[in-house]
PDB file of N, CA and C in Angstrom:
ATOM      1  N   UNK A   1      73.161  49.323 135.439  1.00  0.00           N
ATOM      2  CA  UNK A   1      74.523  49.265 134.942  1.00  0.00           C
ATOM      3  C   UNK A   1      75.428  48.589 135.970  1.00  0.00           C
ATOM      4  N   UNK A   2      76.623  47.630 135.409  1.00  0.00           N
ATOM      5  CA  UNK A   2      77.133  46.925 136.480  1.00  0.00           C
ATOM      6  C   UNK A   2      78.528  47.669 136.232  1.00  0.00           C
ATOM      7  N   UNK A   3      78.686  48.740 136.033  1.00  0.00           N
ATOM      8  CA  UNK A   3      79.986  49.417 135.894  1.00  0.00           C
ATOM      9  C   UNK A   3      80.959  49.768 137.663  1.00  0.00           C
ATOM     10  N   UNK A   4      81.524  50.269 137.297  1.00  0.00           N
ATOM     11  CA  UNK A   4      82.604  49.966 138.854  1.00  0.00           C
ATOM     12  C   UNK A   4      82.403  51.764 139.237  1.00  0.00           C
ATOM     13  N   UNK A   5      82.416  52.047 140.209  1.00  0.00           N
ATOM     14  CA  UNK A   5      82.267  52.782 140.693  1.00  0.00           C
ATOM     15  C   UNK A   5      83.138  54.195 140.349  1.00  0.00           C
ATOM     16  N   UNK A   6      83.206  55.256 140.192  1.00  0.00           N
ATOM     17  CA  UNK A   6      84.357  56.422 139.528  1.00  0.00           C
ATOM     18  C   UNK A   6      85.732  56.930 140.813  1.00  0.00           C
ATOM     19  N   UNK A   7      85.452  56.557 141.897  1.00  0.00           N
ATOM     20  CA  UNK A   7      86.121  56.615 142.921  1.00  0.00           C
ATOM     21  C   UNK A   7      87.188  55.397 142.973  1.00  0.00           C
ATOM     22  N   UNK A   8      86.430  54.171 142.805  1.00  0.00           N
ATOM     23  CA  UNK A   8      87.708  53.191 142.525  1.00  0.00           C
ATOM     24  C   UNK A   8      88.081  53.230 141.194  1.00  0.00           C
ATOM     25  N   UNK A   9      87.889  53.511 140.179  1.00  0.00           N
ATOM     26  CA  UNK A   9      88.748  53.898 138.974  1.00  0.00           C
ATOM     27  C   UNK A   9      90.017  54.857 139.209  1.00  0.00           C
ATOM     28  N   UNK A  10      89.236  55.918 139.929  1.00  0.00           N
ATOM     29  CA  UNK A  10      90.320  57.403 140.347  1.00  0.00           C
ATOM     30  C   UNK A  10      91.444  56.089 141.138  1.00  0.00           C
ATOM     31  N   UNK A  11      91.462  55.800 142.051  1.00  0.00           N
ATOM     32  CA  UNK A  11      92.055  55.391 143.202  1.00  0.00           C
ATOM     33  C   UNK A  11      93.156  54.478 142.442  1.00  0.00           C
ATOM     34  N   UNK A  12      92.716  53.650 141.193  1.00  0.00           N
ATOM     35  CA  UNK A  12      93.414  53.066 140.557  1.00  0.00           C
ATOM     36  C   UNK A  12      94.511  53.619 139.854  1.00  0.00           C
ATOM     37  N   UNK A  13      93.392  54.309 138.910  1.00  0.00           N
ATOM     38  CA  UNK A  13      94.450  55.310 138.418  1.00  0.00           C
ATOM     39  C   UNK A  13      95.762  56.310 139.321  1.00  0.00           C
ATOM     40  N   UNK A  14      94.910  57.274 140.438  1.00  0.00           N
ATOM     41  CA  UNK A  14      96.383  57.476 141.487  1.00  0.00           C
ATOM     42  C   UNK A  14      97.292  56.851 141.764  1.00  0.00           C
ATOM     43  N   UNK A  15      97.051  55.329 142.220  1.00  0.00           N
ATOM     44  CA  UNK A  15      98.106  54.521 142.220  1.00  0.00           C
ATOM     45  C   UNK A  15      99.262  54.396 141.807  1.00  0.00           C
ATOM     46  N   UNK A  16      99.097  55.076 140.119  1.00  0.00           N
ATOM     47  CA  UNK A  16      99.839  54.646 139.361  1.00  0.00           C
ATOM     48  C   UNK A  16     100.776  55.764 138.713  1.00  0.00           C
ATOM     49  N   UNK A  17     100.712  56.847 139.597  1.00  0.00           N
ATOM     50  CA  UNK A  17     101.152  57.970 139.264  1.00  0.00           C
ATOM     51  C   UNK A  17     102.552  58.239 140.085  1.00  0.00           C
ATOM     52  N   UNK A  18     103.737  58.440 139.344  1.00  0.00           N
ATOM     53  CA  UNK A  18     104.874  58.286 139.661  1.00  0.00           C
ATOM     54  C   UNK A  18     105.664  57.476 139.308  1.00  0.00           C
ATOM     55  N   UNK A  19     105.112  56.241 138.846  1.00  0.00           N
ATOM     56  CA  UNK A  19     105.971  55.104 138.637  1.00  0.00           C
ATOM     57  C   UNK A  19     106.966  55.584 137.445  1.00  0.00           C
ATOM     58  N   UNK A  20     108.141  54.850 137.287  1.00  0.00           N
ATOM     59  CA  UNK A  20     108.975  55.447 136.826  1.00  0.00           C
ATOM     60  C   UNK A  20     109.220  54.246 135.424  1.00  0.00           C
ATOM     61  N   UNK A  21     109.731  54.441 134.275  1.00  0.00           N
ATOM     62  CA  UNK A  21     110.119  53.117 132.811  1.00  0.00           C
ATOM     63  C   UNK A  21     111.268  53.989 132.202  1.00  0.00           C
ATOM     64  N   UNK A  22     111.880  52.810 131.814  1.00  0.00           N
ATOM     65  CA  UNK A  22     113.073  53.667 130.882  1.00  0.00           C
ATOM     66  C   UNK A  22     113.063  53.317 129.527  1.00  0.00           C
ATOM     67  N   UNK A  23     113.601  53.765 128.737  1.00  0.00           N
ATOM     68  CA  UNK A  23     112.967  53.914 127.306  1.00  0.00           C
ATOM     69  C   UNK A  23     114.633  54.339 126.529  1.00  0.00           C
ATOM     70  N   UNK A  24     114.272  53.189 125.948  1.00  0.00           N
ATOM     71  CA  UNK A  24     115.384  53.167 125.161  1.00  0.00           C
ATOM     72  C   UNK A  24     115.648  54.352 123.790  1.00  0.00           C
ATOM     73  N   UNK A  25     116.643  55.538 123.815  1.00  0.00           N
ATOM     74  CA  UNK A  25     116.625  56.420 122.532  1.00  0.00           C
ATOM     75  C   UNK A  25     117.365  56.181 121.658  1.00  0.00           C
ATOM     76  N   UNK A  26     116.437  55.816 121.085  1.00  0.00           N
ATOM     77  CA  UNK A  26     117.193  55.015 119.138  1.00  0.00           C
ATOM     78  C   UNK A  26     116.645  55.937 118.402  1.00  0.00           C
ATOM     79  N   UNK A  27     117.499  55.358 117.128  1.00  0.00           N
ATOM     80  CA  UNK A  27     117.130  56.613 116.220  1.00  0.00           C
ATOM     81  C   UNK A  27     116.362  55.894 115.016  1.00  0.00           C
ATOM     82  N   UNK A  28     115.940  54.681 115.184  1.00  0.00           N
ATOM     83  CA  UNK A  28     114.809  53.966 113.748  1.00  0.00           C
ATOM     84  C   UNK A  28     113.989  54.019 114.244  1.00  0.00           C
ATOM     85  N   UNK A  29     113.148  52.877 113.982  1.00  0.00           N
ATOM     86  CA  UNK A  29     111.818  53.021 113.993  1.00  0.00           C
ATOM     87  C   UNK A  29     110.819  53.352 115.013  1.00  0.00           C
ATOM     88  N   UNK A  30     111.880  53.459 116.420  1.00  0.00           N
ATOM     89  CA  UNK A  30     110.928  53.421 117.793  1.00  0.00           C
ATOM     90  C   UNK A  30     111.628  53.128 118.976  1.00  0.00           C
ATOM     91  N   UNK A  31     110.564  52.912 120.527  1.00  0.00           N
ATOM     92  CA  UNK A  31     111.013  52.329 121.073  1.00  0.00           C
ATOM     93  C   UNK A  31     111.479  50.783 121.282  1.00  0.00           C
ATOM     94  N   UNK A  32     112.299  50.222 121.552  1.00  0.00           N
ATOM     95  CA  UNK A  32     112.427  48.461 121.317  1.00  0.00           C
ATOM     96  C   UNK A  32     112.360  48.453 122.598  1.00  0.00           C
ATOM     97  N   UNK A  33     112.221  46.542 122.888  1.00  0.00           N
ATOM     98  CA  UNK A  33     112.441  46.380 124.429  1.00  0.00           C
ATOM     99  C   UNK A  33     113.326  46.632 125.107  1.00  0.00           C
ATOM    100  N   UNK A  34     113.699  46.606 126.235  1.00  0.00           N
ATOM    101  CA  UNK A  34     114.118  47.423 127.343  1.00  0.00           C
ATOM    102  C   UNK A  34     115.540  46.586 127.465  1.00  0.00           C
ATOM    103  N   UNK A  35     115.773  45.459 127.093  1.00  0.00           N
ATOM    104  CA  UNK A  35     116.643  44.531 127.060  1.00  0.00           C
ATOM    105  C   UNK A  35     117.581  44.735 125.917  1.00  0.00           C
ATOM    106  N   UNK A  36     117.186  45.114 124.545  1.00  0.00           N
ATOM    107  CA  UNK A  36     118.205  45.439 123.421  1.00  0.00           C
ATOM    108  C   UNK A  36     119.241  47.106 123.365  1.00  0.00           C
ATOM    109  N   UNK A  37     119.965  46.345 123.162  1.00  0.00           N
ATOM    110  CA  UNK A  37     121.108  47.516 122.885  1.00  0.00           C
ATOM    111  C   UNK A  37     121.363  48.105 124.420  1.00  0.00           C
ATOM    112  N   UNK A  38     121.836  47.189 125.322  1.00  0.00           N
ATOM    113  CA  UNK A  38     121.783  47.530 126.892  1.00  0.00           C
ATOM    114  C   UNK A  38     122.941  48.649 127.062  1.00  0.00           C
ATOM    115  N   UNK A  39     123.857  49.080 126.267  1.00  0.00           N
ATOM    116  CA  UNK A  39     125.081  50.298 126.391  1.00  0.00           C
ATOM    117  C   UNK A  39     124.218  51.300 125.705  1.00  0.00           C
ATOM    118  N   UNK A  40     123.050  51.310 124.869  1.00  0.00           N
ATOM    119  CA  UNK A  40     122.448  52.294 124.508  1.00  0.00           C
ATOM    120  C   UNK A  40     121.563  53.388 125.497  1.00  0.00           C
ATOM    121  N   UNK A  41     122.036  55.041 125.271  1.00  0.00           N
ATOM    122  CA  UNK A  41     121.646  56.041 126.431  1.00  0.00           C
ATOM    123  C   UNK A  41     119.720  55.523 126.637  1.00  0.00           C
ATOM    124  N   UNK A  42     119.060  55.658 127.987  1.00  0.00           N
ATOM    125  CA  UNK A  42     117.805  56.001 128.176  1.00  0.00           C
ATOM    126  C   UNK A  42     117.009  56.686 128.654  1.00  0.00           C
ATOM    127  N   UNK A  43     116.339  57.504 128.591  1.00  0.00           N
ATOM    128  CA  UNK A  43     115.540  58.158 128.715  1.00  0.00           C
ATOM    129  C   UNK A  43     114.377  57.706 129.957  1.00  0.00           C
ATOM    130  N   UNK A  44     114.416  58.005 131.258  1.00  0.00           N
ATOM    131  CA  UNK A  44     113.753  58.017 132.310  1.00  0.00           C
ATOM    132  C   UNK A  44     112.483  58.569 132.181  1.00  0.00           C
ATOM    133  N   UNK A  45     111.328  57.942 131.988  1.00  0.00           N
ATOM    134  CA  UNK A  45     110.335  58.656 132.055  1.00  0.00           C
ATOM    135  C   UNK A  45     109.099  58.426 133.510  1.00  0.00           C
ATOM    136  N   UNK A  46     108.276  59.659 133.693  1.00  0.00           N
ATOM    137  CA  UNK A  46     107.418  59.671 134.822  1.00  0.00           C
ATOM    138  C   UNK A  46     106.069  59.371 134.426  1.00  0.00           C
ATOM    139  N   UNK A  47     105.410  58.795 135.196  1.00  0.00           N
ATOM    140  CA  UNK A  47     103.907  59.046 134.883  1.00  0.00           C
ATOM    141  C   UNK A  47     103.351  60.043 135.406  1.00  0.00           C
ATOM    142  N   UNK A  48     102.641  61.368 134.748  1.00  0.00           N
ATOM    143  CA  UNK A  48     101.593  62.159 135.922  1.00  0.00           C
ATOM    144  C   UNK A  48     100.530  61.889 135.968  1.00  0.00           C
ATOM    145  N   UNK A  49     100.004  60.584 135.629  1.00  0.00           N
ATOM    146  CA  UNK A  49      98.638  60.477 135.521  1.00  0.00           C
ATOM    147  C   UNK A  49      97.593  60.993 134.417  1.00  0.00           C
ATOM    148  N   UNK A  50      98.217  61.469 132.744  1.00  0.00           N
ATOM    149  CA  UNK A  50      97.924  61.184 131.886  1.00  0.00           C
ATOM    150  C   UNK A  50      98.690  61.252 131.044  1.00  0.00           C
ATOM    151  N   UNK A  51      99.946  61.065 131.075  1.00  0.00           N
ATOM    152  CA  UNK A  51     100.993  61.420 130.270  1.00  0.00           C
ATOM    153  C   UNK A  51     102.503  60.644 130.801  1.00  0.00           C
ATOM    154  N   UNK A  52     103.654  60.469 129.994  1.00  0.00           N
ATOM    155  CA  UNK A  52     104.476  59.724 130.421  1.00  0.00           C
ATOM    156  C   UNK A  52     105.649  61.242 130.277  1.00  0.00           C
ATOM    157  N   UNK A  53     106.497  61.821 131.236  1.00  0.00           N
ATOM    158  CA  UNK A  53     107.009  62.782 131.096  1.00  0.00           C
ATOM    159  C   UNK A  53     108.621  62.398 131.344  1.00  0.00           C
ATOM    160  N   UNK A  54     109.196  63.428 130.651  1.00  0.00           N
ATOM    161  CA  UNK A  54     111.083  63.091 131.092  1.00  0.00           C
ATOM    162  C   UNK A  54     111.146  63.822 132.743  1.00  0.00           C
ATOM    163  N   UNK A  55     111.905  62.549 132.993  1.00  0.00           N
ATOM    164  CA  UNK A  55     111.973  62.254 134.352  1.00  0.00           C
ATOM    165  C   UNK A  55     113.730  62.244 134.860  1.00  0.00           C
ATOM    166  N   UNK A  56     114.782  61.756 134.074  1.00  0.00           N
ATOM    167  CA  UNK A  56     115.850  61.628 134.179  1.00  0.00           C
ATOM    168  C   UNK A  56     116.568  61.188 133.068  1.00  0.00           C
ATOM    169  N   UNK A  57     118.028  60.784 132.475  1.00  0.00           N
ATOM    170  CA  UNK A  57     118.484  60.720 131.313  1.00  0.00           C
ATOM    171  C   UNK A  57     119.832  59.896 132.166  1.00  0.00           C
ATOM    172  N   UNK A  58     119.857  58.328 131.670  1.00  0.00           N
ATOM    173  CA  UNK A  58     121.254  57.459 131.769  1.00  0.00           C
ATOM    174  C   UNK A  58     122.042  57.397 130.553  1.00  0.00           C
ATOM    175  N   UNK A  59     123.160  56.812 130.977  1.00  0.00           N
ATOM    176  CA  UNK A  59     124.163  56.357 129.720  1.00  0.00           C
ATOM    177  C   UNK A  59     124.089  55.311 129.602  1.00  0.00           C
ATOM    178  N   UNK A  60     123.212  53.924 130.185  1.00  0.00           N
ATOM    179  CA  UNK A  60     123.248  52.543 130.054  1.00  0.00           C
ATOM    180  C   UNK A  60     122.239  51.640 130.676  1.00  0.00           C
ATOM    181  N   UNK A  61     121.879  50.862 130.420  1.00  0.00           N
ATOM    182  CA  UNK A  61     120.437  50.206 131.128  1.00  0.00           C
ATOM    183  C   UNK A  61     120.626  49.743 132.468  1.00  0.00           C
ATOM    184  N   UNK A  62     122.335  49.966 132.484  1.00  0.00           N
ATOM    185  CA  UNK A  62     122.559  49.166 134.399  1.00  0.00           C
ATOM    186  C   UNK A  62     122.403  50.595 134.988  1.00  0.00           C
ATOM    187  N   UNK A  63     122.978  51.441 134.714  1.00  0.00           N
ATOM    188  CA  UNK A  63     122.594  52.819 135.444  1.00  0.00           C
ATOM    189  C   UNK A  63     121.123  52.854 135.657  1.00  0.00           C
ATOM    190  N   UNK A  64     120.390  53.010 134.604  1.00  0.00           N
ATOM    191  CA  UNK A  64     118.211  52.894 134.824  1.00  0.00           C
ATOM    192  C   UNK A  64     117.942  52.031 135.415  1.00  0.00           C
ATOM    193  N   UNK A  65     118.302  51.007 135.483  1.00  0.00           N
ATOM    194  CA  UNK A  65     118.314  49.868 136.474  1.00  0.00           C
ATOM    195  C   UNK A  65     118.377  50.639 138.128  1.00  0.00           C
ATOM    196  N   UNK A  66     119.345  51.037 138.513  1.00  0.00           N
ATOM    197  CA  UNK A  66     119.361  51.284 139.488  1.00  0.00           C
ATOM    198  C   UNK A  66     118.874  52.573 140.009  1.00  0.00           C
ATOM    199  N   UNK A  67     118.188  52.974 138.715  1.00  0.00           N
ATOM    200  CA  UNK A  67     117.336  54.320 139.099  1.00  0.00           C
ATOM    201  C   UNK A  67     115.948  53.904 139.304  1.00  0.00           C
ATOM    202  N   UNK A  68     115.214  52.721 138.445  1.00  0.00           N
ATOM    203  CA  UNK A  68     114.521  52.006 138.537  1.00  0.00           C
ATOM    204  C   UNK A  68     113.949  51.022 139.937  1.00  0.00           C
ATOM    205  N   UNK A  69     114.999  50.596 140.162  1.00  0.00           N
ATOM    206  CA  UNK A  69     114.974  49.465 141.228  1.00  0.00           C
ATOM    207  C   UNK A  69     116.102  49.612 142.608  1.00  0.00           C
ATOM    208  N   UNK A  70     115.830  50.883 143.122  1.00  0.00           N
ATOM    209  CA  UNK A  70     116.958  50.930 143.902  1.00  0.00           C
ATOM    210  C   UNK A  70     117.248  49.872 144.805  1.00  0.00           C
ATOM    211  N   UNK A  71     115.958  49.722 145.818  1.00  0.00           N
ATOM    212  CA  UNK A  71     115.982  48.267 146.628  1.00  0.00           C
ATOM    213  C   UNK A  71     116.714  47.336 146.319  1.00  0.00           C
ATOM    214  N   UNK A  72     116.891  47.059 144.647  1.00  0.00           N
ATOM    215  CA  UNK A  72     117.236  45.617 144.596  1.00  0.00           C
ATOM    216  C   UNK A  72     118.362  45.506 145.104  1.00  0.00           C
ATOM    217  N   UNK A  73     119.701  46.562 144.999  1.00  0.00           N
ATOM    218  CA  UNK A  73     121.075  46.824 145.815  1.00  0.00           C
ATOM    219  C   UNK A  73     120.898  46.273 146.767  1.00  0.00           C
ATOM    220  N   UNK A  74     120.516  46.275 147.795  1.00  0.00           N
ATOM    221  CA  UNK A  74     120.634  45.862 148.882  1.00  0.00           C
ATOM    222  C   UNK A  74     119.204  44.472 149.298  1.00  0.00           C
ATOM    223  N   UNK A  75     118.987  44.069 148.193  1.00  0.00           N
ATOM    224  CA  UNK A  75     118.257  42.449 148.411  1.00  0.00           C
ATOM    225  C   UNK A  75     119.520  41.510 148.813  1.00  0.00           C
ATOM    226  N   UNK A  76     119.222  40.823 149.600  1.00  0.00           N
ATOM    227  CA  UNK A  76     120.087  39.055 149.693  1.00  0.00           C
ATOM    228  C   UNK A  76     120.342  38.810 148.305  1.00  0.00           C
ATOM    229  N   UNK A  77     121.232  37.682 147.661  1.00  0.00           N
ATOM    230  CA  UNK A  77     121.349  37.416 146.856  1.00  0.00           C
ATOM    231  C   UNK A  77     120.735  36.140 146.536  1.00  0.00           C
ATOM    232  N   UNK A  78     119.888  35.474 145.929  1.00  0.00           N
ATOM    233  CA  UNK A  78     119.612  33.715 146.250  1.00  0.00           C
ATOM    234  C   UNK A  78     120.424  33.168 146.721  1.00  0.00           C
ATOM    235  N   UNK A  79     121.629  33.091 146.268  1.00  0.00           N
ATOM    236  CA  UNK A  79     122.950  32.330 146.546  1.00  0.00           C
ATOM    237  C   UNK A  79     123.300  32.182 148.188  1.00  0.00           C
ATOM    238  N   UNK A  80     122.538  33.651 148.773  1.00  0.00           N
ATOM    239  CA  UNK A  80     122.801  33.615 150.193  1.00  0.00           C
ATOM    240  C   UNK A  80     121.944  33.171 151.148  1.00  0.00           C
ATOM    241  N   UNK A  81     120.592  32.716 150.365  1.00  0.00           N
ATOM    242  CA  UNK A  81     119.200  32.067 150.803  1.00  0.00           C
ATOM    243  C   UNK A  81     119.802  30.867 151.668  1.00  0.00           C
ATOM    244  N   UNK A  82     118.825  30.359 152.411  1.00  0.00           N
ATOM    245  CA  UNK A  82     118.883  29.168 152.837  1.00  0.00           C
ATOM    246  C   UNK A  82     119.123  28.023 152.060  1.00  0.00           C
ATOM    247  N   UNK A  83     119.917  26.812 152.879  1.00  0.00           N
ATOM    248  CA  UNK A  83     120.347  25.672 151.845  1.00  0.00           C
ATOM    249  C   UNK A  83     119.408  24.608 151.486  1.00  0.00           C
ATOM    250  N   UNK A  84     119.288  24.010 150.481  1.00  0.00           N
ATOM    251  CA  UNK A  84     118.471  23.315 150.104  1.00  0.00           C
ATOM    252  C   UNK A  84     118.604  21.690 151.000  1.00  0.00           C
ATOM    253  N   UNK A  85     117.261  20.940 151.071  1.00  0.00           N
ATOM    254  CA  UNK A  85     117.158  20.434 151.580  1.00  0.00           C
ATOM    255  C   UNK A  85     117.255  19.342 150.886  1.00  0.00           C
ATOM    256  N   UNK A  86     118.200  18.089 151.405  1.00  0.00           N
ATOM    257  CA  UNK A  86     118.755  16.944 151.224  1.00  0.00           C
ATOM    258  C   UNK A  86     117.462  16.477 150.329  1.00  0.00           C
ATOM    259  N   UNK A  87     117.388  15.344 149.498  1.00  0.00           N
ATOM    260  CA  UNK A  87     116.073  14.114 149.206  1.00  0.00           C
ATOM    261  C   UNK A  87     116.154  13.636 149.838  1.00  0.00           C
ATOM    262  N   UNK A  88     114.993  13.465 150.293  1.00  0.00           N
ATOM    263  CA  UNK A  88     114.523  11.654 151.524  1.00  0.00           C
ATOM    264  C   UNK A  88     114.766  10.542 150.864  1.00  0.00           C
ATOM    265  N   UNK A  89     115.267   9.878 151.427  1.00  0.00           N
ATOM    266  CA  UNK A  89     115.721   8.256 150.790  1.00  0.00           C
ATOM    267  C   UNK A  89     114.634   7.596 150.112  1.00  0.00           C
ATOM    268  N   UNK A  90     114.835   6.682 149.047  1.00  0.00           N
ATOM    269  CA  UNK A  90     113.951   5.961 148.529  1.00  0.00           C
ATOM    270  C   UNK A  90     114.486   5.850 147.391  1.00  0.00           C
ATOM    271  N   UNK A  91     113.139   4.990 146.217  1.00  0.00           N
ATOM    272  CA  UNK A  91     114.120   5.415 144.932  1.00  0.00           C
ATOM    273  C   UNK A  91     112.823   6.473 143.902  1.00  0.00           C
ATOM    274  N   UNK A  92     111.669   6.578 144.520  1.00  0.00           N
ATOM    275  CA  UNK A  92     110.972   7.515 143.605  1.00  0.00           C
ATOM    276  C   UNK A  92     110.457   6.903 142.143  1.00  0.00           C
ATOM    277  N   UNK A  93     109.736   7.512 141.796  1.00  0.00           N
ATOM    278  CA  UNK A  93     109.154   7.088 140.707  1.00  0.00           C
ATOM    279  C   UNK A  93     110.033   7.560 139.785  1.00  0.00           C
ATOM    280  N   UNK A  94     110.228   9.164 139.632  1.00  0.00           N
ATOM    281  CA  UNK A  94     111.013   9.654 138.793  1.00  0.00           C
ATOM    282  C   UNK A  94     112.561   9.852 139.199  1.00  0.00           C
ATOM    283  N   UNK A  95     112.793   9.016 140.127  1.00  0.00           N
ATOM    284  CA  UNK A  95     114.626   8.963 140.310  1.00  0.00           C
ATOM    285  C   UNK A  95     115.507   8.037 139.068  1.00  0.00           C
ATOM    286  N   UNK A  96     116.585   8.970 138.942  1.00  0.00           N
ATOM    287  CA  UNK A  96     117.613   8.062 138.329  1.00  0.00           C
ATOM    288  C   UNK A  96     118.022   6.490 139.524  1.00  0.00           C
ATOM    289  N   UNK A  97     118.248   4.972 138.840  1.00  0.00           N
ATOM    290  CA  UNK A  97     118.499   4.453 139.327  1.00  0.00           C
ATOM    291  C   UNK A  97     120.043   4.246 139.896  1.00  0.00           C
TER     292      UNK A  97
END
């Protein structure tokens, strides 16, 4: 059998325990993507490693956002990245003339 070993399955699976998704609570047919109805409340959920459990409760997808992604607060912004570098002279194949 060329199956993978039950220790790196486990290890995989641990990995993945905690991670946090927010979930949009509508009242039709389901969950939708994470992007529609962004003033609509969500529902924080946990993973324990076989189950997705309530974890926390927002009023808006920028609030889960930042329950989600705290780091990103305090990332650089691109805008504050380094400046782009001039073109080298010539005229290029694909340059405007």
């Amino acid at each position: 059998m060329d199956d993978e070993p039950l220790s790196e399955w486990a290890e995989r699976r641990d990995a993945k325990i905690g991670r946090l998704r927010a979930v949009p609570i509508v009242s039709d047919d389901g969950p939708k993507g994470w992007h529609l109805n962004p003033d609509a409340p969500r529902a924080i959920e946990r993973w324990n490693g076989h189950a997705w459990e309530p974890y926390a409760f927002t009023t808006n997808l920028a609030e889960a956002k930042r329950i989600l992604h705290p780091e990103a607060g305090s990332a650089p912004t691109p805008a504050a990245g380094p400046a782009r570098q001039p073109l080298a002279p010539g005229t290029g194949r694909h340059r405007k003339p």
